[in-house]
C-alpha atoms as a PDB file:
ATOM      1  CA  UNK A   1      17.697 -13.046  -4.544  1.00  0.00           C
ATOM      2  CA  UNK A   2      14.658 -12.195  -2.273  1.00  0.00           C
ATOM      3  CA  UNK A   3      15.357  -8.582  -2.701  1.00  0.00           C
ATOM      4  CA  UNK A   4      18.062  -5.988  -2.566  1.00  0.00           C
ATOM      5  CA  UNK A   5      18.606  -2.961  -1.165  1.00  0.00           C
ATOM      6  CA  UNK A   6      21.262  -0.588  -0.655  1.00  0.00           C
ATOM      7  CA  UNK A   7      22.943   0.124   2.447  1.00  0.00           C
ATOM      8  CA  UNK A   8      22.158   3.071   4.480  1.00  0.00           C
ATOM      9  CA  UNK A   9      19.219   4.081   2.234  1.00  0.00           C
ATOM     10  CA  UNK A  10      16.212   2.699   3.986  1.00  0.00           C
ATOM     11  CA  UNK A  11      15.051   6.338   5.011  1.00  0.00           C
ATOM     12  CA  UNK A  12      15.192   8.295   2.086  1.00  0.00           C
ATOM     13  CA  UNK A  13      13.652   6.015   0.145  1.00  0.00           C
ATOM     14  CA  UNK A  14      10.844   5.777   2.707  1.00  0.00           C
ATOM     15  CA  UNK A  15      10.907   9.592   2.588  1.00  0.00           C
ATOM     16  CA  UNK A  16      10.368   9.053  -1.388  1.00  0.00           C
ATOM     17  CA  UNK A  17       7.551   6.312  -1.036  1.00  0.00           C
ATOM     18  CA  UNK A  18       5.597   8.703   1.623  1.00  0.00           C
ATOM     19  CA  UNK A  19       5.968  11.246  -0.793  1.00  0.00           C
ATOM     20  CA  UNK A  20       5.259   9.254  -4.081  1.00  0.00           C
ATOM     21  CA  UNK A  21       1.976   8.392  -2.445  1.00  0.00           C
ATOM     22  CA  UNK A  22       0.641  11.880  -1.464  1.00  0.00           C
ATOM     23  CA  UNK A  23       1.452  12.705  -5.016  1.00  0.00           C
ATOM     24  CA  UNK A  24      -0.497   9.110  -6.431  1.00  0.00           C
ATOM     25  CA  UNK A  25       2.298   7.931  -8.363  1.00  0.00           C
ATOM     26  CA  UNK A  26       1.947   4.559  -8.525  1.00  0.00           C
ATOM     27  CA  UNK A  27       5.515   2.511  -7.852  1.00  0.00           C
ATOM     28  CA  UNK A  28       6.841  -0.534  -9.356  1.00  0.00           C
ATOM     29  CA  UNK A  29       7.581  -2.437  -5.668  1.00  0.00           C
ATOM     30  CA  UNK A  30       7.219  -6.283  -6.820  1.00  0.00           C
ATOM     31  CA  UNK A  31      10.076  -8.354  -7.732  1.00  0.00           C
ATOM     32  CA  UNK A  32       9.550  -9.340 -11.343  1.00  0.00           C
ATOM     33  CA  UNK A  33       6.715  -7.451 -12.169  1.00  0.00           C
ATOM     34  CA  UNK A  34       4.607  -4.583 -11.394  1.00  0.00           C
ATOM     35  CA  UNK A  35       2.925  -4.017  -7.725  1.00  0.00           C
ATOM     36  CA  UNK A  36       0.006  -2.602  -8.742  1.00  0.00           C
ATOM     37  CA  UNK A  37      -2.380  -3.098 -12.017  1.00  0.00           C
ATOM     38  CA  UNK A  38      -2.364  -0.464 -14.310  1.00  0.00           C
ATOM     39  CA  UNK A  39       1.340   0.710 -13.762  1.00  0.00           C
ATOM     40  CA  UNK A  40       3.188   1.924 -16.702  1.00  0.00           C
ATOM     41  CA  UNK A  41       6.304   2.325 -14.485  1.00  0.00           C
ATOM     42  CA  UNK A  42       9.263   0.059 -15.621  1.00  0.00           C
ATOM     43  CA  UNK A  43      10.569  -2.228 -12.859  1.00  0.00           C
ATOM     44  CA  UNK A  44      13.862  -1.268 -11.436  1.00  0.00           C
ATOM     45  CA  UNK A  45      16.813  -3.930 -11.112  1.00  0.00           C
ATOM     46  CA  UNK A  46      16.560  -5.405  -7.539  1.00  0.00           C
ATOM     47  CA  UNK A  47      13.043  -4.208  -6.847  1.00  0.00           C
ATOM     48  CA  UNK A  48      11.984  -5.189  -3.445  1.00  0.00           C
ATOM     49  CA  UNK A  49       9.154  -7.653  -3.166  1.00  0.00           C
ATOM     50  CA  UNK A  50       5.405  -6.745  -1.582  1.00  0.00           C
ATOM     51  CA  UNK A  51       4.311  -8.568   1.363  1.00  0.00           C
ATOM     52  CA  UNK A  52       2.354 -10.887  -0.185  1.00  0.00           C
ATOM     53  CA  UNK A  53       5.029 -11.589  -2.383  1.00  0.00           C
ATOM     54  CA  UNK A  54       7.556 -11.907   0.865  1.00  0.00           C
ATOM     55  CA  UNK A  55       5.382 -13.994   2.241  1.00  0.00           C
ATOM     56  CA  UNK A  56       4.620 -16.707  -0.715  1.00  0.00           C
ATOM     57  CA  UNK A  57       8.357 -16.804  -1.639  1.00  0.00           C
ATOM     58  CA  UNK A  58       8.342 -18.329   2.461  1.00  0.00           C
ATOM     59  CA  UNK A  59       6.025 -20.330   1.585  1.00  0.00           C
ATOM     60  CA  UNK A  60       8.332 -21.655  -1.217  1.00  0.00           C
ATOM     61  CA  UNK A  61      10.587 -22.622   1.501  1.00  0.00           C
ATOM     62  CA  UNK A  62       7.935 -24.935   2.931  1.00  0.00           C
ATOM     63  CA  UNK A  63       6.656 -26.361   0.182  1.00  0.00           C
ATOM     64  CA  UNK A  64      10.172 -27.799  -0.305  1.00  0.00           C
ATOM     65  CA  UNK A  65      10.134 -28.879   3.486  1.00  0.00           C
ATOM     66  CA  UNK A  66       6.823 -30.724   2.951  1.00  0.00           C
ATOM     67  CA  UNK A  67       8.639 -32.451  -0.046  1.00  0.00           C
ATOM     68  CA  UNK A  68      11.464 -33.585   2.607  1.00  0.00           C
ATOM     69  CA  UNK A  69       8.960 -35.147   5.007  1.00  0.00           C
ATOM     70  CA  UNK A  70       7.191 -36.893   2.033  1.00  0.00           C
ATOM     71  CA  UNK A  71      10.699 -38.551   1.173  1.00  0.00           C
ATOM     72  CA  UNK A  72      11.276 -39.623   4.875  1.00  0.00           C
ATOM     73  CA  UNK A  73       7.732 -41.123   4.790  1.00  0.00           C
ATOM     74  CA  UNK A  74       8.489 -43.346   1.617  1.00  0.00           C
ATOM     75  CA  UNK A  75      11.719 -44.048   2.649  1.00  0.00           C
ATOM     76  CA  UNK A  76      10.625 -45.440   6.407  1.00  0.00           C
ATOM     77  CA  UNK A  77       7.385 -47.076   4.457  1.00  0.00           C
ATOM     78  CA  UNK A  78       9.780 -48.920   2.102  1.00  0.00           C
ATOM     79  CA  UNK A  79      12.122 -49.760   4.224  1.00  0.00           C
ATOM     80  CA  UNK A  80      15.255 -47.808   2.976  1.00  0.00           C
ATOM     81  CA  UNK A  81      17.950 -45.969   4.263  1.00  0.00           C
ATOM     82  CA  UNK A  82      17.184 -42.641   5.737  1.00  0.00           C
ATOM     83  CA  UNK A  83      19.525 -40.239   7.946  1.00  0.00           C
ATOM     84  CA  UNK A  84      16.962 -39.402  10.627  1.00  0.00           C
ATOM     85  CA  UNK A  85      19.391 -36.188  11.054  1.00  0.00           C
ATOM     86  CA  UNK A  86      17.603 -34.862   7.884  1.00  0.00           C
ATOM     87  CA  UNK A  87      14.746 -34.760   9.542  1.00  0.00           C
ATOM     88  CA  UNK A  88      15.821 -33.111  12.637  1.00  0.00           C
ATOM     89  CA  UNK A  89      17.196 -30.399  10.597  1.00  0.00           C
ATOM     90  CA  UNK A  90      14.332 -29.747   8.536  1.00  0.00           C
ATOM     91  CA  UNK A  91      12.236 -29.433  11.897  1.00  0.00           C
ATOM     92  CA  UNK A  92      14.999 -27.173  13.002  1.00  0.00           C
ATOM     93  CA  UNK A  93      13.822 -24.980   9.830  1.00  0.00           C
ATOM     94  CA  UNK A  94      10.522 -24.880  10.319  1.00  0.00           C
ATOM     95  CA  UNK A  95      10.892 -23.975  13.998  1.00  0.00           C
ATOM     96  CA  UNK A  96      12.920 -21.436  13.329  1.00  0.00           C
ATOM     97  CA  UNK A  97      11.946 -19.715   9.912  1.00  0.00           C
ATOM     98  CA  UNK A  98       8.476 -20.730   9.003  1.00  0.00           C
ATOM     99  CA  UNK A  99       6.953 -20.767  12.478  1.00  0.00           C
ATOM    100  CA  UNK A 100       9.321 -18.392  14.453  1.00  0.00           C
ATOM    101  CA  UNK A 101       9.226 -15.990  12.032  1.00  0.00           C
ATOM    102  CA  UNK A 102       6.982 -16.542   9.193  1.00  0.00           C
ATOM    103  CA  UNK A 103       4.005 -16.894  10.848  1.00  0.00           C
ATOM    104  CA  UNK A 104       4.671 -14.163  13.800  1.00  0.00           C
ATOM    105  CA  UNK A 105       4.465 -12.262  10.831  1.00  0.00           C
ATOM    106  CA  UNK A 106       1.389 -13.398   9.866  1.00  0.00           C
ATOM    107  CA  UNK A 107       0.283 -12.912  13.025  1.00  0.00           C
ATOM    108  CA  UNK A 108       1.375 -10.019  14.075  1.00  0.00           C
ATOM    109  CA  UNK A 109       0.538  -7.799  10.819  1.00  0.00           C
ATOM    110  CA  UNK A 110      -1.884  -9.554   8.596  1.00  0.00           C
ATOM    111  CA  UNK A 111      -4.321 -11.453  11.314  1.00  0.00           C
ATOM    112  CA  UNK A 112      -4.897  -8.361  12.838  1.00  0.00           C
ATOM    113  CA  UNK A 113      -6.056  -5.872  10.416  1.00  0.00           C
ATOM    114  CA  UNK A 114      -8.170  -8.777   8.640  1.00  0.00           C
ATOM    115  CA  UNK A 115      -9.885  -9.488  11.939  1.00  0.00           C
ATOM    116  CA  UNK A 116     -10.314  -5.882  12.166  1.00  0.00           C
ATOM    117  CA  UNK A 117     -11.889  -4.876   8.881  1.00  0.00           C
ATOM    118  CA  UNK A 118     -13.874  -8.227   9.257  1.00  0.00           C
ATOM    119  CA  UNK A 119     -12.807 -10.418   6.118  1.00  0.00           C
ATOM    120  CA  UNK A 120     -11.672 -14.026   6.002  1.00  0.00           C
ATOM    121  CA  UNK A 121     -12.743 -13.821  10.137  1.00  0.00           C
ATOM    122  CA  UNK A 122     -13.469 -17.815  10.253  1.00  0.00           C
ATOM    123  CA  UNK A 123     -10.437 -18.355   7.691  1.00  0.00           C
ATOM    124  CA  UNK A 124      -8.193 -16.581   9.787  1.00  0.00           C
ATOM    125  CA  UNK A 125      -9.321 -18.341  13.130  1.00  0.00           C
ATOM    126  CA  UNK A 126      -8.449 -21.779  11.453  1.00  0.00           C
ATOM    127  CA  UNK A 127      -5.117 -20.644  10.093  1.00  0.00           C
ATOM    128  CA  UNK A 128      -4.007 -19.624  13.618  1.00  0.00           C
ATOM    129  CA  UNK A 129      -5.821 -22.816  15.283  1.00  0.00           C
ATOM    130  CA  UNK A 130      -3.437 -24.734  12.457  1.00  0.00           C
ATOM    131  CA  UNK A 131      -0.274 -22.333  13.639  1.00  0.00           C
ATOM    132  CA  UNK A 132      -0.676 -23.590  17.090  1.00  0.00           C
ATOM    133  CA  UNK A 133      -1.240 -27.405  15.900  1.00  0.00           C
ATOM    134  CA  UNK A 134       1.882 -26.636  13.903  1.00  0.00           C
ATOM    135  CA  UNK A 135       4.183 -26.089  16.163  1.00  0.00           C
ATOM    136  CA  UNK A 136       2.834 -28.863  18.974  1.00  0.00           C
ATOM    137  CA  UNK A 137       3.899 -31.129  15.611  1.00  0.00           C
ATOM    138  CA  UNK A 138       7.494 -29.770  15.473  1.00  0.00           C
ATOM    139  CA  UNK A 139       8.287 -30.464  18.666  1.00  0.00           C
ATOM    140  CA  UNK A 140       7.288 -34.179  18.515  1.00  0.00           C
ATOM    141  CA  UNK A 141       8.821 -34.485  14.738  1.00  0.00           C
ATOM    142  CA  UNK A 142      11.891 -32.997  16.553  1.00  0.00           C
ATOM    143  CA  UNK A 143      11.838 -35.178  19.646  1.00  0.00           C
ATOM    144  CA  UNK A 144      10.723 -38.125  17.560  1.00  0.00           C
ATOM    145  CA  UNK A 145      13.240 -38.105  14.204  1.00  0.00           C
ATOM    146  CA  UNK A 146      16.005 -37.630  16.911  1.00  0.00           C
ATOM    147  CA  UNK A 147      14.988 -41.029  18.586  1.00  0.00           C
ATOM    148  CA  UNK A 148      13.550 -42.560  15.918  1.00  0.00           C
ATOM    149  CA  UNK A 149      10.045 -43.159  17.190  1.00  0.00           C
ATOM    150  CA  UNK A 150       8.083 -45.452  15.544  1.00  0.00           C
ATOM    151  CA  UNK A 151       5.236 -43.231  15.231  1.00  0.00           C
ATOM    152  CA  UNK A 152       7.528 -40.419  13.573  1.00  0.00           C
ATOM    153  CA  UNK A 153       5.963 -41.615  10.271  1.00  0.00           C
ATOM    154  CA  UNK A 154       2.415 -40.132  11.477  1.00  0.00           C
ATOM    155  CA  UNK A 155       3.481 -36.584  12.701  1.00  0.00           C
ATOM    156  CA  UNK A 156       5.118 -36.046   9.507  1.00  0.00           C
ATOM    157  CA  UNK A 157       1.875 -37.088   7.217  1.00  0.00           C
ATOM    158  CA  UNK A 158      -0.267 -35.229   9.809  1.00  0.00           C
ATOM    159  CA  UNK A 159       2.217 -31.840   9.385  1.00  0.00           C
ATOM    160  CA  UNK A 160       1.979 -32.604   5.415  1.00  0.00           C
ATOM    161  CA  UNK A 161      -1.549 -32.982   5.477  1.00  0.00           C
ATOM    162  CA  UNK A 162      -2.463 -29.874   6.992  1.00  0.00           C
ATOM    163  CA  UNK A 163       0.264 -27.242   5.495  1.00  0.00           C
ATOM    164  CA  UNK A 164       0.113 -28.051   1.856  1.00  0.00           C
ATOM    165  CA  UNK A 165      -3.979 -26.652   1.814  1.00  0.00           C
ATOM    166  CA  UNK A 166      -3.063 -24.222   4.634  1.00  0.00           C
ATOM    167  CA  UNK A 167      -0.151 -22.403   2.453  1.00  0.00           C
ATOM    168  CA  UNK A 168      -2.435 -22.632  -0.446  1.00  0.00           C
ATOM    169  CA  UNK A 169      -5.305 -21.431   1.361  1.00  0.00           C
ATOM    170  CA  UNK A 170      -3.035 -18.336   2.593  1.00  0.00           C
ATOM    171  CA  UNK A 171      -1.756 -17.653  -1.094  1.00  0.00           C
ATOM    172  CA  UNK A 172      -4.994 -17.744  -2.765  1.00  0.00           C
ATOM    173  CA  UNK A 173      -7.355 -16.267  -0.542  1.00  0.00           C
ATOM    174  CA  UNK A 174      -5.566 -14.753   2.547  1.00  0.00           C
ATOM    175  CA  UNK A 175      -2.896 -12.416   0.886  1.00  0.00           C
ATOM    176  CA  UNK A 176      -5.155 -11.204  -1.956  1.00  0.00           C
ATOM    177  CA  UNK A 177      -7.605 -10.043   0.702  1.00  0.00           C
ATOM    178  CA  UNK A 178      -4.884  -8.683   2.919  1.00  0.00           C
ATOM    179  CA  UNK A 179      -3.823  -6.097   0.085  1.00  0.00           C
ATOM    180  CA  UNK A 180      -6.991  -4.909  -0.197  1.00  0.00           C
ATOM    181  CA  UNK A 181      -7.559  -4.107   3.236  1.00  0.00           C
ATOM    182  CA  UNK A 182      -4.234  -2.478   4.213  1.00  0.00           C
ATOM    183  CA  UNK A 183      -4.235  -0.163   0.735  1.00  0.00           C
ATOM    184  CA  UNK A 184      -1.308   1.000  -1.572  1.00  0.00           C
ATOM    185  CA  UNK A 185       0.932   3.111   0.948  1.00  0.00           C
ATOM    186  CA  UNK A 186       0.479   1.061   4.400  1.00  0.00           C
ATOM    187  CA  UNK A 187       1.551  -2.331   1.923  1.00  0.00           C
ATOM    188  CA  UNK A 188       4.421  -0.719   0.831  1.00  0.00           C
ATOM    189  CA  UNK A 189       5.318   0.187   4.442  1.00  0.00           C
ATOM    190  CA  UNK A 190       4.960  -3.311   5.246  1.00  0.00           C
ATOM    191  CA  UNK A 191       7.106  -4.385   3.271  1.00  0.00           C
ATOM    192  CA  UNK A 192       9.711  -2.610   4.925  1.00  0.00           C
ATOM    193  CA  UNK A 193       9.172  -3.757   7.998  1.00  0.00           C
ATOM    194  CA  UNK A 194       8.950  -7.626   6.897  1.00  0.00           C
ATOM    195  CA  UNK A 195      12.118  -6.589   5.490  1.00  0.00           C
ATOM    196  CA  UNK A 196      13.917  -5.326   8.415  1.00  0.00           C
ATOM    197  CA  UNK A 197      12.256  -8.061  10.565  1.00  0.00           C
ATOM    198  CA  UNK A 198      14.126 -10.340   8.523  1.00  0.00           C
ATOM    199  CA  UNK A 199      17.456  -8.904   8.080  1.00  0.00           C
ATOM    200  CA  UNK A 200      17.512  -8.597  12.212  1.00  0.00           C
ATOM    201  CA  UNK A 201      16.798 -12.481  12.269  1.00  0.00           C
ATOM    202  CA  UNK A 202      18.700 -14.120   9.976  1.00  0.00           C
ATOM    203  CA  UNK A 203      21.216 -11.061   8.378  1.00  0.00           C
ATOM    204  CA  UNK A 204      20.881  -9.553   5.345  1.00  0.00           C
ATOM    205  CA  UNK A 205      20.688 -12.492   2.957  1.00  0.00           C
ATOM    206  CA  UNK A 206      18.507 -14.864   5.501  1.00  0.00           C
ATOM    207  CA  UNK A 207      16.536 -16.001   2.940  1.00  0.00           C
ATOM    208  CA  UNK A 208      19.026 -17.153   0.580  1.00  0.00           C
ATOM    209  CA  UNK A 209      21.253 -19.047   3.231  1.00  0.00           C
ATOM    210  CA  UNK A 210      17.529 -20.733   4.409  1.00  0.00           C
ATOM    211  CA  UNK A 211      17.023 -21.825   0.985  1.00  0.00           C
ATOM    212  CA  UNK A 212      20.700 -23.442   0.471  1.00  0.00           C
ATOM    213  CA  UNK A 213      20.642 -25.204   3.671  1.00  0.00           C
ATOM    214  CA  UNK A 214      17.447 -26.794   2.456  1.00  0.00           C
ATOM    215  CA  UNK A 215      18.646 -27.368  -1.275  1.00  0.00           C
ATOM    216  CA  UNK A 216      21.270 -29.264   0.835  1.00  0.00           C
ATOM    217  CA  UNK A 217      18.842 -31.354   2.713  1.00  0.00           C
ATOM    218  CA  UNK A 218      17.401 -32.493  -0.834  1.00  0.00           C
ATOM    219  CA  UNK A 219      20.784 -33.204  -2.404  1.00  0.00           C
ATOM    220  CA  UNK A 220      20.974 -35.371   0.829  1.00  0.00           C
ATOM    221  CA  UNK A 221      18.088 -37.463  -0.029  1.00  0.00           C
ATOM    222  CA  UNK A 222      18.454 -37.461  -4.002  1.00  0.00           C
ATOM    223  CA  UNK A 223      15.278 -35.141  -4.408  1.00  0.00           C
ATOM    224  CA  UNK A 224      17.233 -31.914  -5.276  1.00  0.00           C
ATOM    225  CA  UNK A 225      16.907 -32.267  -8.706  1.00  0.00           C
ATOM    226  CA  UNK A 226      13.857 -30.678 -10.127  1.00  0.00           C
ATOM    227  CA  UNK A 227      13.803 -32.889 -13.571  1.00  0.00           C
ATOM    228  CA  UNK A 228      13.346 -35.977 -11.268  1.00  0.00           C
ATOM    229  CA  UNK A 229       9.792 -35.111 -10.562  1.00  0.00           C
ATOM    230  CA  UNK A 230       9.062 -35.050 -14.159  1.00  0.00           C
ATOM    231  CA  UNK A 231       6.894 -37.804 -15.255  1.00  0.00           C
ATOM    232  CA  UNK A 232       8.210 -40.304 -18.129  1.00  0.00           C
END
């Protein structure tokens, strides 16, 4: 699960984190390991996830996407049987969680403050150049896959192309950067908000039903399971 938290207590433990900070205690916020280096603090079942974390487990999400689009390329390449429905509905995900939401985020919260404290300036131009590329390429993959285009083929390898570095790009040099510019207690606070950004979207396990619907999509096309991708 993304990350749990119980009902009704989103203030107080705000109240706690505002205060935990004054006082420099340093809280165990990541799911699966500690936030912040040097923490002694053991991590609590259901620990909420940091941005950056919230953020790269969306990216998961993609990455699976991507590997969707690659099997719709092969399968139109080779000539075999494809339901161009799967496609559709995999643009239908990307319109709706990775580029409706996903990247507002990223542009509403992390763009921002990195343009602001000047880091990553030309990195984050290009990312939001590729956000607007992005979603010109959904709507033709959407259009396109519903028709069956002939040219469907090269939107999909052109949206591949360009979000496997992008995501990786984000994840390795984007994020890291990000933390360091918003501090401890503003993070935390973020994550909150991604949080409740989320749960207003897509209720309060969005994530998990977006990552069944596309585990479905893959059991549709034979790539769901992860031991086929192992070489022999």
């Amino acid at each position: 699960m993304k990350r749990r938290r119980v009902p009704g207590a989103t203030e107080e433990r705000r109240r706690f984190l505002r205060a935990a900070s004054v006082a420099g205690i340093a809280l165990a916020s990541g799911a699966g390991r500690t936030a912040w280096a040097g923490s002694s603090e053991p991590e609590a079942e259901g620990a909420e996830v940091t941005p950056g974390e919230d953020l790269m487990q969306e990216h998961g999400v993609l990455r699976r996407i991507l590997l969707l689009y690659d099997e719709a390329i092969a399968r139109v390449e080779k000539q075999r049987a494809l339901d161009l429905s799967v496609v559709t509905k995999a643009a239908g995900i990307v319109r709706r969680f990775v580029e409706d939401y996903h990247e507002k985020q990223e542009e509403e919260f992390v763009f921002p403050r990195m343009r602001s404290a000047q880091r990553e300036v030309e990195l984050v131009a290009t990312l939001l150049r590729q956000h607007e590329r992005g979603r010109r390429l959904t709507d033709e993959i959407i259009r396109r896959s519903s028709g069956a285009a002939p040219d469907l083929v090269g939107m999909l390898r052109s949206f591949v192309r360009m979000y496997r570095p992008h995501a990786a790009r984000e994840d390795t040099v984007l994020f890291p950067a990000f933390r360091d510019v918003v501090g401890r207690a503003a993070y935390r606070e973020l994550g909150e908000q991604f949080e409740d950004k989320e749960h207003e979207l897509f209720g309060e396990h969005g994530f998990e039903a977006v990552v069944r619907e596309v585990a479905e999509l893959e059991r549709s096309l034979g790539i769901y399971d992860l031991a086929s991708f192992t070489p022999a």
